[in-house]
Protein backbone atom coordinates (compact mmCIF):
# COMPACT_ATOMS: atom_id res chain seq x y z
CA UNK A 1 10.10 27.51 -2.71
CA UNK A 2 8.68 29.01 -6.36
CA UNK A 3 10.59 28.47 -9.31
CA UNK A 4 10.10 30.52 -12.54
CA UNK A 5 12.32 29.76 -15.44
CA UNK A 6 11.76 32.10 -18.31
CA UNK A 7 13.38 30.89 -22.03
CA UNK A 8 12.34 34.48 -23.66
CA UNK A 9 12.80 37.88 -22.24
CA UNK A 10 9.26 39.04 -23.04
CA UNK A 11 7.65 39.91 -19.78
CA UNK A 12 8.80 40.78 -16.55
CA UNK A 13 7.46 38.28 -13.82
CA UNK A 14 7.21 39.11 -10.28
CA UNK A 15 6.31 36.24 -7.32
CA UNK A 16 5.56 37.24 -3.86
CA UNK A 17 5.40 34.06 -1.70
CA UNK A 18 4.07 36.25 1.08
CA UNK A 19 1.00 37.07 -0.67
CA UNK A 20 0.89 34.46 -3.14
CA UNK A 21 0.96 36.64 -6.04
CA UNK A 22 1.98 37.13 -9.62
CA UNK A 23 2.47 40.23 -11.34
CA UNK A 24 3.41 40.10 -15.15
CA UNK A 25 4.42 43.62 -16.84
CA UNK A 26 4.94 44.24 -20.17
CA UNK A 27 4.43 41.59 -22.97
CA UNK A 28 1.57 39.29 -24.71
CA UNK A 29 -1.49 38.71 -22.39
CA UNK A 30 -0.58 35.78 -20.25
CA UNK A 31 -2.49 33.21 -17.83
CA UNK A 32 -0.26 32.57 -15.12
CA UNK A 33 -1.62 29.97 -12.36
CA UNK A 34 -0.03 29.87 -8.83
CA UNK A 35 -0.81 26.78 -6.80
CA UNK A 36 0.55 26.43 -2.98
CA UNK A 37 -0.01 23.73 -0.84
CA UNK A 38 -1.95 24.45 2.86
CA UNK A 39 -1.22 24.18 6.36
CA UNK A 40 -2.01 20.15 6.81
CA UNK A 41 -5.26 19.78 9.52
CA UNK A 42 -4.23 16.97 12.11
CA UNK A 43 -4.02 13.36 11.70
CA UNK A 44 -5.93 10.86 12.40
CA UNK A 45 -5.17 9.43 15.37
CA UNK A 46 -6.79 5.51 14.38
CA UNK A 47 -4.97 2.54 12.35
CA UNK A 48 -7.03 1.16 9.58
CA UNK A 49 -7.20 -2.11 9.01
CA UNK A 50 -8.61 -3.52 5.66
CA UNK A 51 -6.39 -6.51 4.57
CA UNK A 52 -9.49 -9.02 4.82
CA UNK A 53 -12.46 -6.41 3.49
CA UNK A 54 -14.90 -8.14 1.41
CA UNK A 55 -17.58 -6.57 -0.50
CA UNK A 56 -20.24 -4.42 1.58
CA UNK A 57 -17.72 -4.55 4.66
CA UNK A 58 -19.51 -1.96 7.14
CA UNK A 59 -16.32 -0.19 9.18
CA UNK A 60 -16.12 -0.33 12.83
CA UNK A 61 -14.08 0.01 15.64
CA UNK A 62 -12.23 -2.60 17.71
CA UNK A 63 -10.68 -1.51 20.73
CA UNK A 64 -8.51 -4.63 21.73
CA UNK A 65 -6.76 -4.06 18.77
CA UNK A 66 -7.13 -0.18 18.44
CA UNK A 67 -8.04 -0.28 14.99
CA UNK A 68 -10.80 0.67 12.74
CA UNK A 69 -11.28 -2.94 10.86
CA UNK A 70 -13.71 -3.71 6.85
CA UNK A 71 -13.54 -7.29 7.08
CA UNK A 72 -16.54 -10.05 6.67
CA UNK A 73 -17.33 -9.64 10.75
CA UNK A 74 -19.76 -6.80 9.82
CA UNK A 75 -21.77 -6.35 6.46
CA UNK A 76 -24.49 -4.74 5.41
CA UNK A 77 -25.93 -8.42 4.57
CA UNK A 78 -25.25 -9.47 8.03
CA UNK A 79 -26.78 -6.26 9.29
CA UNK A 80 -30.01 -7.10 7.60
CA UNK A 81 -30.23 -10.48 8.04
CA UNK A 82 -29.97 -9.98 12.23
CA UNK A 83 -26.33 -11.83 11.92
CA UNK A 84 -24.48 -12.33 14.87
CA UNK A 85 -21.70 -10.76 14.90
């Protein structure tokens, strides 16, 4: 739904949801800007988990849990140093 509220009869101001469009006759020049939100892409389908992340957490994947985890099981430190994890 647009909304244009006008507090001066100056111009005459056209919207046309269909195309998105403004059209302004008659008046000053004016800048009009018309911003719609887009169709939403699909969700993502994982649960993130990052109540215990920790500074250079690396995310991963658990699949007992289902859930994509930054905690201090996996970081880059540990993935240098050969850690066991």
């Amino acid at each position: 739904m647009n909304t244009v509220t006008i507090t001066e009869q100056k111009n005459t101001v056209t919207v046309n949801e269909t195309t998105n469009t403004v059209t302004i006759t008659q008046g000053d020049a004016t800048v009009v800007q018309v911003v719609t939100e887009g169709p939403q892409g699909p969700g993502f389908p994982l649960t993130l988990d990052d109540s215990a992340k920790v500074d250079n957490s690396v995310l991963y994947y658990q699949q007992s849990s289902g859930k994509v985890i930054l905690d201090n099981n996996v970081t880059t430190l540990k993935l240098v140093n050969g850690g066991n994890f």
